[in-house]
C-alpha atoms as a PDB file:
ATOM      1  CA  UNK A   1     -58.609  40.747  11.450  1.00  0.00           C
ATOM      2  CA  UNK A   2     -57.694  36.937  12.199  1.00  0.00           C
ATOM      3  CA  UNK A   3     -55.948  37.275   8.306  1.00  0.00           C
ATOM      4  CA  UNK A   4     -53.981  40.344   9.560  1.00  0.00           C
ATOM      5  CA  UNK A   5     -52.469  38.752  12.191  1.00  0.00           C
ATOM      6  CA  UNK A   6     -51.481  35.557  10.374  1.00  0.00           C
ATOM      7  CA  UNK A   7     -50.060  38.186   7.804  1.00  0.00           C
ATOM      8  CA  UNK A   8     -47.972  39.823  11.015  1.00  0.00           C
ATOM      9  CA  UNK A   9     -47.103  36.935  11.921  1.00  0.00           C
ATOM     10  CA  UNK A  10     -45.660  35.516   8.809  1.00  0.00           C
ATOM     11  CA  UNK A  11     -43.016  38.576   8.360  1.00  0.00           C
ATOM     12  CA  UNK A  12     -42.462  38.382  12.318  1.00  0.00           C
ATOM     13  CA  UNK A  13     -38.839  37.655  13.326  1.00  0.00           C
ATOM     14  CA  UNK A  14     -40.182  33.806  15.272  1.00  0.00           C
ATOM     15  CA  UNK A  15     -41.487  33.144  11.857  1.00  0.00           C
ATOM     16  CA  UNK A  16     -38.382  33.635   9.929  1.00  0.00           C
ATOM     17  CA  UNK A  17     -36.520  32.180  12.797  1.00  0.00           C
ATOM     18  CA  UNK A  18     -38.996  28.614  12.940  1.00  0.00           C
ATOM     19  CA  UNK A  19     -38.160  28.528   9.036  1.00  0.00           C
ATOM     20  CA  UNK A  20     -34.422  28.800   9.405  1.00  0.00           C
ATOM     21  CA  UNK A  21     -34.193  25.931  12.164  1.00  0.00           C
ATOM     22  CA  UNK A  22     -36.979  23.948   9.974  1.00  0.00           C
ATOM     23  CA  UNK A  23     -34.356  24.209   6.883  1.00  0.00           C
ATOM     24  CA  UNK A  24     -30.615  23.614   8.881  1.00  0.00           C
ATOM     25  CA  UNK A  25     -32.457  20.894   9.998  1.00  0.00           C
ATOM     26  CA  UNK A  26     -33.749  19.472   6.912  1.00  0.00           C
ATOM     27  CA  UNK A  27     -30.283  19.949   5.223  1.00  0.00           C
ATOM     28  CA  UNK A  28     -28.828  18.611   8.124  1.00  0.00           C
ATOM     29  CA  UNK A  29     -30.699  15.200   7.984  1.00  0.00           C
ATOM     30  CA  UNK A  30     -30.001  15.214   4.347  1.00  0.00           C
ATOM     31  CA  UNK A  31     -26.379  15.224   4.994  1.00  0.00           C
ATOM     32  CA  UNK A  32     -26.656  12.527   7.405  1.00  0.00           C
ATOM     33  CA  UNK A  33     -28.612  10.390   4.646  1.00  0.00           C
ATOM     34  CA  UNK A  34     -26.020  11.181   2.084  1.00  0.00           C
ATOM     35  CA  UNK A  35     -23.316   9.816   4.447  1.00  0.00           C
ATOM     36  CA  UNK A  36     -24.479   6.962   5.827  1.00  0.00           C
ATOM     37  CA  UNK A  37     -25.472   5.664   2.025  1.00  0.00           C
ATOM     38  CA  UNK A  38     -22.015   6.491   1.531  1.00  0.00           C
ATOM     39  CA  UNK A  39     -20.807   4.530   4.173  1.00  0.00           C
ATOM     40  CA  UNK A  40     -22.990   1.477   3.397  1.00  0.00           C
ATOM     41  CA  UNK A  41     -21.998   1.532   0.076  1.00  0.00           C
ATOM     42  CA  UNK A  42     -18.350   1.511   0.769  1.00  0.00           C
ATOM     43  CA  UNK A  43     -19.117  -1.311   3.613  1.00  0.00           C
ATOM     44  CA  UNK A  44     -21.219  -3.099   0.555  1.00  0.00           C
ATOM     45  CA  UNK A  45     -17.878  -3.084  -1.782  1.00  0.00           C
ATOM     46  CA  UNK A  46     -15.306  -3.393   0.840  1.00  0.00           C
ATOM     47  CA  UNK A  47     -17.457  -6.809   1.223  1.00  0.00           C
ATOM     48  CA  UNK A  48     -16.380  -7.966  -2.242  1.00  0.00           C
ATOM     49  CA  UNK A  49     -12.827  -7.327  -1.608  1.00  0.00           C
ATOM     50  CA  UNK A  50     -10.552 -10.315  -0.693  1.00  0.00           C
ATOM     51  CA  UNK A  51      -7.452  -9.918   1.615  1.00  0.00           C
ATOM     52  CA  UNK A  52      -5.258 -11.707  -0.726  1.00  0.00           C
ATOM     53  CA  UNK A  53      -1.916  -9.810  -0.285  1.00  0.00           C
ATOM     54  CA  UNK A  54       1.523  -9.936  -2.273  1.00  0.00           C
ATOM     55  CA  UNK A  55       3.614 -11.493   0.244  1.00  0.00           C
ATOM     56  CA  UNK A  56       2.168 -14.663   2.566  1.00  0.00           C
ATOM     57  CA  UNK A  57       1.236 -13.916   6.157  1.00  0.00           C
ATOM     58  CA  UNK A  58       3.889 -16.287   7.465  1.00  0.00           C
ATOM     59  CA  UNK A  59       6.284 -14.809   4.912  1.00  0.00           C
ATOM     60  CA  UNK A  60      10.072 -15.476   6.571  1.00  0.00           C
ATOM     61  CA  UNK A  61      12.019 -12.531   7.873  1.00  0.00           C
ATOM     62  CA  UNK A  62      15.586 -12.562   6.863  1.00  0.00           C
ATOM     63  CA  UNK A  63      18.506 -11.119   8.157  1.00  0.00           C
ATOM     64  CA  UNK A  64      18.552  -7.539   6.644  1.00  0.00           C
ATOM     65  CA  UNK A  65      22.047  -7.114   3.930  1.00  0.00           C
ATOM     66  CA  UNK A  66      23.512  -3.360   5.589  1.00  0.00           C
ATOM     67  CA  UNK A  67      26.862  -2.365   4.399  1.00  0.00           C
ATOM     68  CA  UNK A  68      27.579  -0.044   7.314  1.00  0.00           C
ATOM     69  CA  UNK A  69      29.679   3.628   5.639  1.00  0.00           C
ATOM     70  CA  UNK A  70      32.155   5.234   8.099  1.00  0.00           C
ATOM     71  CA  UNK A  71      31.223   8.734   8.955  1.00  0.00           C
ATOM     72  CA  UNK A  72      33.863  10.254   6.215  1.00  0.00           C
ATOM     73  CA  UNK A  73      32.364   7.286   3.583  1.00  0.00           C
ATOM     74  CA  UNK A  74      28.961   8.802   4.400  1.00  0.00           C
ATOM     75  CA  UNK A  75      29.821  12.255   4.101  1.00  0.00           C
ATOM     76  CA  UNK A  76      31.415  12.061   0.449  1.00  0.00           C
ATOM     77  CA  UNK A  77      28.505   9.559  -1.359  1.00  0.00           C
ATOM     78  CA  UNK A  78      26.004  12.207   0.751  1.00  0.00           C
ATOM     79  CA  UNK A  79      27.766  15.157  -0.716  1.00  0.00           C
ATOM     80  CA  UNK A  80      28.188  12.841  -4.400  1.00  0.00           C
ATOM     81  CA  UNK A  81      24.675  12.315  -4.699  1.00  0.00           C
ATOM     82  CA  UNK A  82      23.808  16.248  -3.765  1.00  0.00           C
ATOM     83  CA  UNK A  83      26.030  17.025  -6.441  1.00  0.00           C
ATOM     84  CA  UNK A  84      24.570  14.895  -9.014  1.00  0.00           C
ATOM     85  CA  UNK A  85      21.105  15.637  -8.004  1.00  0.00           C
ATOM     86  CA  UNK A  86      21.807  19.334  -8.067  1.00  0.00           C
ATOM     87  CA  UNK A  87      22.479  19.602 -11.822  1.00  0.00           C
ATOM     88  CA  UNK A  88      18.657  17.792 -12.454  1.00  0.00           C
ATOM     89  CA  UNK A  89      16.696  19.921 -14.586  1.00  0.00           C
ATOM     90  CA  UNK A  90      13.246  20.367 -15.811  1.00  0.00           C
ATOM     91  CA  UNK A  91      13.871  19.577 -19.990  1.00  0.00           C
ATOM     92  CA  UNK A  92      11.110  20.694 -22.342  1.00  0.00           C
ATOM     93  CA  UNK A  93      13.053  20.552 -25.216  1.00  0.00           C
ATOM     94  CA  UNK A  94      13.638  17.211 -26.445  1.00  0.00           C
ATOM     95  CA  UNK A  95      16.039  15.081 -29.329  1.00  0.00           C
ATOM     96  CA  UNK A  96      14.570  12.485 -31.214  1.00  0.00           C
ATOM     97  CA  UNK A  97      17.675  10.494 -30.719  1.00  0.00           C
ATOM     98  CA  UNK A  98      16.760   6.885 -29.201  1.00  0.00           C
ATOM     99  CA  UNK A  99      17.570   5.492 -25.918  1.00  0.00           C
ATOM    100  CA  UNK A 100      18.541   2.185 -25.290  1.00  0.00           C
ATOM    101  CA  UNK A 101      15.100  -0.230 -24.132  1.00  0.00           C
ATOM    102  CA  UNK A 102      16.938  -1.842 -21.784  1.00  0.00           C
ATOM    103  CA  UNK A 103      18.149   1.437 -20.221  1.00  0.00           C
ATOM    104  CA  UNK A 104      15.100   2.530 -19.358  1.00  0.00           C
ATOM    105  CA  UNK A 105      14.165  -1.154 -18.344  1.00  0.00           C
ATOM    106  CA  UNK A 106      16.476  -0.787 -15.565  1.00  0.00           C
ATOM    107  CA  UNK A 107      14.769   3.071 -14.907  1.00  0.00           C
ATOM    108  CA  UNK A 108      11.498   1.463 -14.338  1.00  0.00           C
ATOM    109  CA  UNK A 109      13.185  -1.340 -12.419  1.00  0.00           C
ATOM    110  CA  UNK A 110      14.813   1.547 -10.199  1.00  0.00           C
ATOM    111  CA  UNK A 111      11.307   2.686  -9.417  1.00  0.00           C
ATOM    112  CA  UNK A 112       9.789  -0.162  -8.485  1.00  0.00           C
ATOM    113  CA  UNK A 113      11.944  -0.777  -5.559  1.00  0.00           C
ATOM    114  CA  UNK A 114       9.644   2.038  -3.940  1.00  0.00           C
ATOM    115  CA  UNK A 115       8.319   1.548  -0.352  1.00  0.00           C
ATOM    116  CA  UNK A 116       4.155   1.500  -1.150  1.00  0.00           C
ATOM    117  CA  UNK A 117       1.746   1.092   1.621  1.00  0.00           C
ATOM    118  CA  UNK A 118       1.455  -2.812   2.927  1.00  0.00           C
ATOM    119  CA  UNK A 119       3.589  -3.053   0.073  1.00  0.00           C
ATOM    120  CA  UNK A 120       1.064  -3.362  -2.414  1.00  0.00           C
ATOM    121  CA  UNK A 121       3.262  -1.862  -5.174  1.00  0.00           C
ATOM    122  CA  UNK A 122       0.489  -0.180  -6.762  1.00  0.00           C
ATOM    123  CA  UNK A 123       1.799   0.921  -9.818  1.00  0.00           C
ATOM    124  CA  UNK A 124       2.060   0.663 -13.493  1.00  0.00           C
ATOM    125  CA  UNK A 125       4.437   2.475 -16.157  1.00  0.00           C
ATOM    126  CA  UNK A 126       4.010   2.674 -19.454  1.00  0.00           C
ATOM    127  CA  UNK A 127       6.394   3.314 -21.666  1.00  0.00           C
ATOM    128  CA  UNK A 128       5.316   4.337 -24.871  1.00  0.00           C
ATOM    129  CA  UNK A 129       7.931   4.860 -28.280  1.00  0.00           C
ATOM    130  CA  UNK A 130       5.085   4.041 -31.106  1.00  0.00           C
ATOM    131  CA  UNK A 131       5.021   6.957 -33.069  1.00  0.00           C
ATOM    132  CA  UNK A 132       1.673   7.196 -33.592  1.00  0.00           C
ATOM    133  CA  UNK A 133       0.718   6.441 -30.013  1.00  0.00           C
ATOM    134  CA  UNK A 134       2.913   9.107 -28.799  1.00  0.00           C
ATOM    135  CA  UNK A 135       1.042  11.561 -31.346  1.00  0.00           C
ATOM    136  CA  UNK A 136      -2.326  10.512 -30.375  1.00  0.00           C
ATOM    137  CA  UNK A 137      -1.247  11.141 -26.845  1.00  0.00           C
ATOM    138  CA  UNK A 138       0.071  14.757 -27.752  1.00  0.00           C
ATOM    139  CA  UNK A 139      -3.299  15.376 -29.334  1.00  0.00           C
ATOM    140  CA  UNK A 140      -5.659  14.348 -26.082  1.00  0.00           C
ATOM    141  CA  UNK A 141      -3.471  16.317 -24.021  1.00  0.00           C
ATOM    142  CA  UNK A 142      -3.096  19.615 -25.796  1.00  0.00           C
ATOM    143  CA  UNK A 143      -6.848  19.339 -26.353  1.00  0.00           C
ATOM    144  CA  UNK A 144      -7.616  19.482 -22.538  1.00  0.00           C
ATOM    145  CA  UNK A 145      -4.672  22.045 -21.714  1.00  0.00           C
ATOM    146  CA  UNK A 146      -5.966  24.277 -24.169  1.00  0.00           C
ATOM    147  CA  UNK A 147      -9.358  24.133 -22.217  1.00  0.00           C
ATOM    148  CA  UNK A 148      -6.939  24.606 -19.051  1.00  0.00           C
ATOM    149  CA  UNK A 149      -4.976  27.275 -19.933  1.00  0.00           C
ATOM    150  CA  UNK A 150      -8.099  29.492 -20.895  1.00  0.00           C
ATOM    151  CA  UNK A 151     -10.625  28.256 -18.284  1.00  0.00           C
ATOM    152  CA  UNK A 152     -10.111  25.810 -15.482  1.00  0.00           C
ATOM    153  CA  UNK A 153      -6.250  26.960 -14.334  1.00  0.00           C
ATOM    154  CA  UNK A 154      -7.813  30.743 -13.723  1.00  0.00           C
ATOM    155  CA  UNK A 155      -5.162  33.534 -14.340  1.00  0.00           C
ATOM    156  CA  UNK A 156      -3.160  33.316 -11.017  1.00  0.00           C
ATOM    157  CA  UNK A 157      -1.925  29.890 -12.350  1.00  0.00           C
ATOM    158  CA  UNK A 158      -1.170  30.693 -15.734  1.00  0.00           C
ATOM    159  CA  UNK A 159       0.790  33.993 -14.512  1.00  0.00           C
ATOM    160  CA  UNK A 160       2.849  31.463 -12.349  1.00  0.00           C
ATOM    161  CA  UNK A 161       3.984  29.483 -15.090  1.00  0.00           C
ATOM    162  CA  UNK A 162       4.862  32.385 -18.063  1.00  0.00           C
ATOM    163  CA  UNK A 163       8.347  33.013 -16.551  1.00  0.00           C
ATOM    164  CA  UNK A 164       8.770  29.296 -17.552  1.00  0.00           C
ATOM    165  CA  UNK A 165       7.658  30.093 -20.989  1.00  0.00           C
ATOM    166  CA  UNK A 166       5.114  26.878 -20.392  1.00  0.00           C
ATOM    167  CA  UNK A 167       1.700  26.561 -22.487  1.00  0.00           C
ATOM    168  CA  UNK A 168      -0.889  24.741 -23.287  1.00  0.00           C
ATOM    169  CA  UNK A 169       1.364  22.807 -26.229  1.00  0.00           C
ATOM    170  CA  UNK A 170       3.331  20.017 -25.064  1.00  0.00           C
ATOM    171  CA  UNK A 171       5.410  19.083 -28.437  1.00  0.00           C
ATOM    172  CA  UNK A 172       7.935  17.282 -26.109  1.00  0.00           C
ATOM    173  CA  UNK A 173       5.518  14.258 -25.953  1.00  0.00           C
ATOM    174  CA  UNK A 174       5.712  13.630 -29.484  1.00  0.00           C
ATOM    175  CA  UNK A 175       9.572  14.320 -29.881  1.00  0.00           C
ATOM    176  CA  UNK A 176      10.996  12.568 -27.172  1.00  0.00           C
ATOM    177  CA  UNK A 177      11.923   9.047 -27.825  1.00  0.00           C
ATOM    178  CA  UNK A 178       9.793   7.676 -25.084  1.00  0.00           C
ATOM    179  CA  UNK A 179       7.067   8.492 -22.861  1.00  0.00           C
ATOM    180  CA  UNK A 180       6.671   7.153 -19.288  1.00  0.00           C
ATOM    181  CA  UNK A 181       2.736   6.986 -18.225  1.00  0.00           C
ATOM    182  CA  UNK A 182       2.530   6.494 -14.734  1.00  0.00           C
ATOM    183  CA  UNK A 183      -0.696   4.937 -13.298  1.00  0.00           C
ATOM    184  CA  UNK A 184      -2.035   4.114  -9.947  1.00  0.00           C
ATOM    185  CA  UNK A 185      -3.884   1.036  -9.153  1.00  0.00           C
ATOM    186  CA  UNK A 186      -6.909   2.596  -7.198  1.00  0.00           C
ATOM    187  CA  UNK A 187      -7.693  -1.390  -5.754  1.00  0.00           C
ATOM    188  CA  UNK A 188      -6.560  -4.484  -7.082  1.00  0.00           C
ATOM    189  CA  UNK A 189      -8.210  -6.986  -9.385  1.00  0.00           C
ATOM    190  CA  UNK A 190      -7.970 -10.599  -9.017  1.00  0.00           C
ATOM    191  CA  UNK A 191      -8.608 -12.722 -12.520  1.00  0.00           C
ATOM    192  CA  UNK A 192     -12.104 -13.303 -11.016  1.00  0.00           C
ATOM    193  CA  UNK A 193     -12.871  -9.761 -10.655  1.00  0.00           C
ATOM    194  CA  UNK A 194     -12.403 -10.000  -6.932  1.00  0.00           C
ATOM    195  CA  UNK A 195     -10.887  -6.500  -6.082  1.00  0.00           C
ATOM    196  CA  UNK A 196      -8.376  -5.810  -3.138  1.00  0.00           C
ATOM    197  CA  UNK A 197      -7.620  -3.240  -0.987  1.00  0.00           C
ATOM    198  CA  UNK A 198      -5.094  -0.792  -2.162  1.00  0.00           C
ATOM    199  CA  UNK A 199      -3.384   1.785   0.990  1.00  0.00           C
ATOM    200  CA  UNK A 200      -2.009   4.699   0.095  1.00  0.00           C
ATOM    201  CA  UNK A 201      -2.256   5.060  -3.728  1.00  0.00           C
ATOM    202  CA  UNK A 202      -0.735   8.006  -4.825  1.00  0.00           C
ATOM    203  CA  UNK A 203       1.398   8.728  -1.561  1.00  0.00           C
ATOM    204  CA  UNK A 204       3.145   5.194  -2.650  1.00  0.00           C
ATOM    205  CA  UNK A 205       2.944   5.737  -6.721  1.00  0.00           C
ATOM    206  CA  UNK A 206       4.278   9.782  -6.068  1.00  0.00           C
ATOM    207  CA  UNK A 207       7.143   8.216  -4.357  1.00  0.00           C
ATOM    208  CA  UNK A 208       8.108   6.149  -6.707  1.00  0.00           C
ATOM    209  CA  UNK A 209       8.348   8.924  -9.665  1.00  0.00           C
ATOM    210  CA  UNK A 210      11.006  10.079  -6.963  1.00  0.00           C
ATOM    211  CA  UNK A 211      13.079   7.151  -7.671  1.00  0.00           C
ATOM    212  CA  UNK A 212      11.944   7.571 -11.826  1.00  0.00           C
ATOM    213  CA  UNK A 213      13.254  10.779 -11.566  1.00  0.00           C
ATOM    214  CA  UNK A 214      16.465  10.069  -9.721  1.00  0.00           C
ATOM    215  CA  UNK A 215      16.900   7.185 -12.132  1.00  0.00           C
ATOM    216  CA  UNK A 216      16.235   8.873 -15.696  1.00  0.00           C
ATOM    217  CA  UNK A 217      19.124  11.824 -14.190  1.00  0.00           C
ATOM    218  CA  UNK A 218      21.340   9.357 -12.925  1.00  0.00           C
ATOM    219  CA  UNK A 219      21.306   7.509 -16.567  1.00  0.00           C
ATOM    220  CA  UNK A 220      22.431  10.659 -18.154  1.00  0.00           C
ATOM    221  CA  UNK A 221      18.894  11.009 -19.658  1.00  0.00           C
ATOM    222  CA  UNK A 222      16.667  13.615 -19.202  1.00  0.00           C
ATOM    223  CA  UNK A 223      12.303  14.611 -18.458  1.00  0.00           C
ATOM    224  CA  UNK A 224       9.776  16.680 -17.344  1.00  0.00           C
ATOM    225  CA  UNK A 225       7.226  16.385 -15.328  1.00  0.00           C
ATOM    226  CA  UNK A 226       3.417  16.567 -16.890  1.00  0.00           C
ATOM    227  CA  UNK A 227       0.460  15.868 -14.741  1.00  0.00           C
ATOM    228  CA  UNK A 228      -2.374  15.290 -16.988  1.00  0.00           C
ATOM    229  CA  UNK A 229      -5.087  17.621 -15.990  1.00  0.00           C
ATOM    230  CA  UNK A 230      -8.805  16.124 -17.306  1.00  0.00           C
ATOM    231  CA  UNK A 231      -7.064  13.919 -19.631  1.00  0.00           C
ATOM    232  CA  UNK A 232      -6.379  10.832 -18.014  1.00  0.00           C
ATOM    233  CA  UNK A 233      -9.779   8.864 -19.136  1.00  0.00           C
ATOM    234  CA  UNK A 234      -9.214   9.268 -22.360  1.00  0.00           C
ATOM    235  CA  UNK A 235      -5.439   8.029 -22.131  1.00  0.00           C
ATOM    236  CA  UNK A 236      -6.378   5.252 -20.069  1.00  0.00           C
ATOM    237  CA  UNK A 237      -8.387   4.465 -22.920  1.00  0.00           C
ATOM    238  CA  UNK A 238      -6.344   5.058 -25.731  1.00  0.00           C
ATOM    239  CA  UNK A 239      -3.909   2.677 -23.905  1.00  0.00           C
ATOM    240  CA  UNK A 240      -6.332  -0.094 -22.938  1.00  0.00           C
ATOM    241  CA  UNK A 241      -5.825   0.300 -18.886  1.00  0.00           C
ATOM    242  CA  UNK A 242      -8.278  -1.501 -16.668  1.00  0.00           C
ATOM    243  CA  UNK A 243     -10.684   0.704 -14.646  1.00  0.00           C
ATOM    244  CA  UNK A 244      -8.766   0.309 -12.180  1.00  0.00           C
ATOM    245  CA  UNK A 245      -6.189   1.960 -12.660  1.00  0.00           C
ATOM    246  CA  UNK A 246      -5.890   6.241 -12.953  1.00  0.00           C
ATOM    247  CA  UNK A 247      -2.996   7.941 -14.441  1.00  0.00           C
ATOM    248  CA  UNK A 248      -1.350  10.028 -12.304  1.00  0.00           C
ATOM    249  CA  UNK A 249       2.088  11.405 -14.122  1.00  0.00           C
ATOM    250  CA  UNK A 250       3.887  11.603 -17.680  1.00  0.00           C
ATOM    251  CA  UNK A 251       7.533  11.753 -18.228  1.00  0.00           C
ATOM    252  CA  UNK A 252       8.630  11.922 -20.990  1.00  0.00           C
ATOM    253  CA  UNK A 253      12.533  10.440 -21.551  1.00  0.00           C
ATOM    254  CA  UNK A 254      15.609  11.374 -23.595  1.00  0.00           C
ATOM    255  CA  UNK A 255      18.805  13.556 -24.567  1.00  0.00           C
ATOM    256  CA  UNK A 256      18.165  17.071 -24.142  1.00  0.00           C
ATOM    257  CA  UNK A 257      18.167  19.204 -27.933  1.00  0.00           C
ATOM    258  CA  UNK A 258      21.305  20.612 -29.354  1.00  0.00           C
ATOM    259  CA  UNK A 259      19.435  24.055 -28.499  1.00  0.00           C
ATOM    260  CA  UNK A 260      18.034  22.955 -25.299  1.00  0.00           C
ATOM    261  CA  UNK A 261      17.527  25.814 -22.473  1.00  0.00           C
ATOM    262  CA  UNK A 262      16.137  25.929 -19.143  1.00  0.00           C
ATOM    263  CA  UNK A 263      15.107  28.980 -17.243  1.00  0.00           C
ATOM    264  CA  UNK A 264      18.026  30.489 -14.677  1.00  0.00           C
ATOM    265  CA  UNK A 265      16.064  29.343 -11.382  1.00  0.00           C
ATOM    266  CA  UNK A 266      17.609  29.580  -7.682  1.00  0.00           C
ATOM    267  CA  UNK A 267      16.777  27.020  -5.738  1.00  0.00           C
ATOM    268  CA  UNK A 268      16.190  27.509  -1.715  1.00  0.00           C
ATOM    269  CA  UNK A 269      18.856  27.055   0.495  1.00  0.00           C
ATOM    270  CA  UNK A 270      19.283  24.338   3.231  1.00  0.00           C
ATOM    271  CA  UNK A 271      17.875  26.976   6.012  1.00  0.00           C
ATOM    272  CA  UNK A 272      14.903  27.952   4.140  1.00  0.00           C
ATOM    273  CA  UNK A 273      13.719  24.017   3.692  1.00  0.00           C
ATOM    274  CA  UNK A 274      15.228  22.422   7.234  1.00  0.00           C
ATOM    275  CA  UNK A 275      14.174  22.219  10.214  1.00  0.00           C
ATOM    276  CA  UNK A 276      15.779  20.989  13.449  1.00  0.00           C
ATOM    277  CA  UNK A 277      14.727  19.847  16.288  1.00  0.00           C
ATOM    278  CA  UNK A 278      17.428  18.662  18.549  1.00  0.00           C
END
């Protein structure tokens, strides 16, 4: 009798109920122990980090240099720079004709005048033109977007891109002249390991492949955009970057190909992209 009851009371509803409150509460506390390891292991390594910045804290401010445009100057270098900007395209079809190194010097210069959170400039570009580098590069790559394309994109994303007659080969890195490698500096490193705090990564770094972008069209040059999807350890590697460091973009830089195309794209118009509040 006494094991009937126990039996009832096992598959009663209070029973299932008691278990159900016993395990949100044990995954509960779980999560709370997860967290507050977390947080004590980030307090634990923001510990080791020293404050040293770029600029001193009694830095002097200057008077800023402003050239101030009339109203008609502004219009026309606004409406200039539209126009210029406007004929930008995605290239994927590349020359093996060089560009000048000190060209792109000035590129990379270009995008280093980014704004970057406490201005910590946290960026690094590599520019690769060794042949061999460039196919070694081409071979990590296509490895992982193979992978990609067939498993870890998932259909929707790969549908997306056909109409751009993209895959997973990327023959571009090996025939342009030059490859850009874009990395962000996670934290900084001081010679004695020291690390320091590093704001707004890739916000900062994204911006300035903005300006690399602007700057590679403005030259007369051309690139595409490749982010790097499970293959940026190995790169980082292959390129001797410190830990600390991730990569984040790839552009690679040149002429377009005698035979070059690009897909007829639209691009949205002012009132589908602005908003006003007045």
């Amino acid at each position: 009798m006494v094991l009937v009851q126990i039996l009832r009371w096992l598959v009663s509803d209070t029973y299932i109920a008691l278990l159900f409150t016993l395990a949100t509460v044990l995954v509960a506390s779980i999560i709370i122990w997860r967290n507050l390891q977390s947080a004590r292991s980030q307090r634990e390594e923001t510990d080791n980090y020293i404050p040293n910045l770029p600029i001193p804290e009694d830095v002097d401010h200057v008077p800023l240099v402003y050239t101030r445009h009339s109203v008609d100057e502004m219009r026309r270098r606004a409406k200039d720079f539209y126009a210029l900007m406007q004929k930008r395209r995605t290239v994927r079809f590349f020359s093996d004709e060089d560009v000048p190194v000190d060209v792109v010097d000035e590129i990379v210069r270009t995008a280093g005048t980014s704004p970057s959170g406490a201005h910590k400039q946290p960026w690094t570009f590599v520019v690769v033109r060794n042949r061999e580098t460039k196919r070694r590069i081409r071979e990590i790559v296509e490895r992982e977007e193979e992978i990609n394309y067939a498993r870890r994109m998932g259909s929707a994303w790969v549908d997306a891109l056909k109409p751009l007659q993209t895959t997973w080969e990327k023959p571009y890195l090996e025939t342009a002249p030059c490859v850009v490698l874009v990395f962000k500096q996670v934290y900084g490193l001081e010679s004695s390991g020291a690390r320091q705090n590093f704001y707004y990564q890739e916000i900062s770094v994204s911006i300035a492949c903005g300006f690399l972008i602007a700057a590679i069209h403005n030259a007369g040059l051309v690139t595409v955009t490749h982010t790097p999807l499970n293959a940026g350890g190995a790169l980082r590697d292959l390129l001797d970057r410190p830990p600390n460091e991730k990569l984040l973009m790839m552009l690679p830089i040149g002429y377009p190909a005698d035979d070059a195309t690009v897909p007829d794209l639209e691009r949205k118009e002012l009132e589908e992209i602005l908003v006003r509040i007045d």
